[in-house]
Protein backbone atom coordinates (compact mmCIF):
# COMPACT_ATOMS: atom_id res chain seq x y z
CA UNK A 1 0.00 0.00 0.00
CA UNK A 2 1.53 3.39 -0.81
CA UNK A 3 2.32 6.05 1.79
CA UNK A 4 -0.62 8.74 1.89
CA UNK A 5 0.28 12.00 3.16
CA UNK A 6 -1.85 14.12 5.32
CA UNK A 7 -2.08 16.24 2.53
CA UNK A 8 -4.11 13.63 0.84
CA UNK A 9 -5.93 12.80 3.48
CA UNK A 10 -7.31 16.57 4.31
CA UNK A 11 -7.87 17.04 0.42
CA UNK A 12 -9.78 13.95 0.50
CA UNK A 13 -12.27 15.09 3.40
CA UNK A 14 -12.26 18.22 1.63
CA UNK A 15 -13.85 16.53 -1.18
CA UNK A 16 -15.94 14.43 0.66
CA UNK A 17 -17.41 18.26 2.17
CA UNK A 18 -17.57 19.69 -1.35
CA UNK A 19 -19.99 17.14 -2.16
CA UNK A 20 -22.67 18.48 0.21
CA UNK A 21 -23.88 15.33 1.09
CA UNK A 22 -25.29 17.01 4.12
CA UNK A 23 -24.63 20.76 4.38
CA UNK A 24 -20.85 21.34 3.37
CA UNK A 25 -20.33 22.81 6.60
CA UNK A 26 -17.76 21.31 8.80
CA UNK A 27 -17.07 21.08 12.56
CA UNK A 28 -14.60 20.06 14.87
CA UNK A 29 -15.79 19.57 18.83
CA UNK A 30 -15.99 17.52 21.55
CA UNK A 31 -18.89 14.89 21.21
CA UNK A 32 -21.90 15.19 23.40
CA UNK A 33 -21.85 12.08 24.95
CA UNK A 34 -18.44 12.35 26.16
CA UNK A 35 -16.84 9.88 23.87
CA UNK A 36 -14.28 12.18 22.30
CA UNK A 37 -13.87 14.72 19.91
CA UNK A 38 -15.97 14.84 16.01
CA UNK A 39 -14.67 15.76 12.73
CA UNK A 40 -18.23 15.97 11.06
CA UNK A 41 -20.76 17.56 8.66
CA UNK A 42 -22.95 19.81 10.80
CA UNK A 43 -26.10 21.64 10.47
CA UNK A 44 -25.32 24.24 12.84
CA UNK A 45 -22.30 26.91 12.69
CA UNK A 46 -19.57 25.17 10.69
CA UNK A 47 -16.99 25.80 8.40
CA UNK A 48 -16.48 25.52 4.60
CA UNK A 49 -13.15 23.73 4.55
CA UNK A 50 -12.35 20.62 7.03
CA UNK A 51 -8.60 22.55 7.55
CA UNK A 52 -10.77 25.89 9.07
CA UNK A 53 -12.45 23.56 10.99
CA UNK A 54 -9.58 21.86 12.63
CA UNK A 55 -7.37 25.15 12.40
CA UNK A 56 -10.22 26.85 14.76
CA UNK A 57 -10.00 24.29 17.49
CA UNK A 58 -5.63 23.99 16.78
CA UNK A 59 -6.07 27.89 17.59
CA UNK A 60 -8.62 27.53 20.40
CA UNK A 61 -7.93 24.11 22.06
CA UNK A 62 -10.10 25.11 24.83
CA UNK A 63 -13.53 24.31 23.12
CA UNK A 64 -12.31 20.54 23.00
């Protein structure tokens, strides 16, 4: 199997978000049940690229 480099792998959730199989909005947080943290389509306030949404939390590591 080759090597993938995160590069890859954010441009591939990228496309997976561009597709708008939900809302194309994108969220990083802690889950609501306690069982870790969610890199997910969201409905509410989110971002348009999965790197915003994981810079924002890098930048504010208090909301996780």
């Amino acid at each position: 199997m080759p090597n993938i480099t995160d590069k890859e792998r954010l441009d591939f959730l990228q496309e997976l978000t561009n597709k708008k199989a939900y809302t194309g909005k994108v969220v990083l947080r802690k889950s609501f049940t306690g069982r870790g943290w969610r890199l997910h389509e969201t409905s509410q306030d989110g971002f348009d690229s999965v790197r915003e949404a994981i810079d924002d939390v890098v930048n504010n590591p208090e909301r996780l």
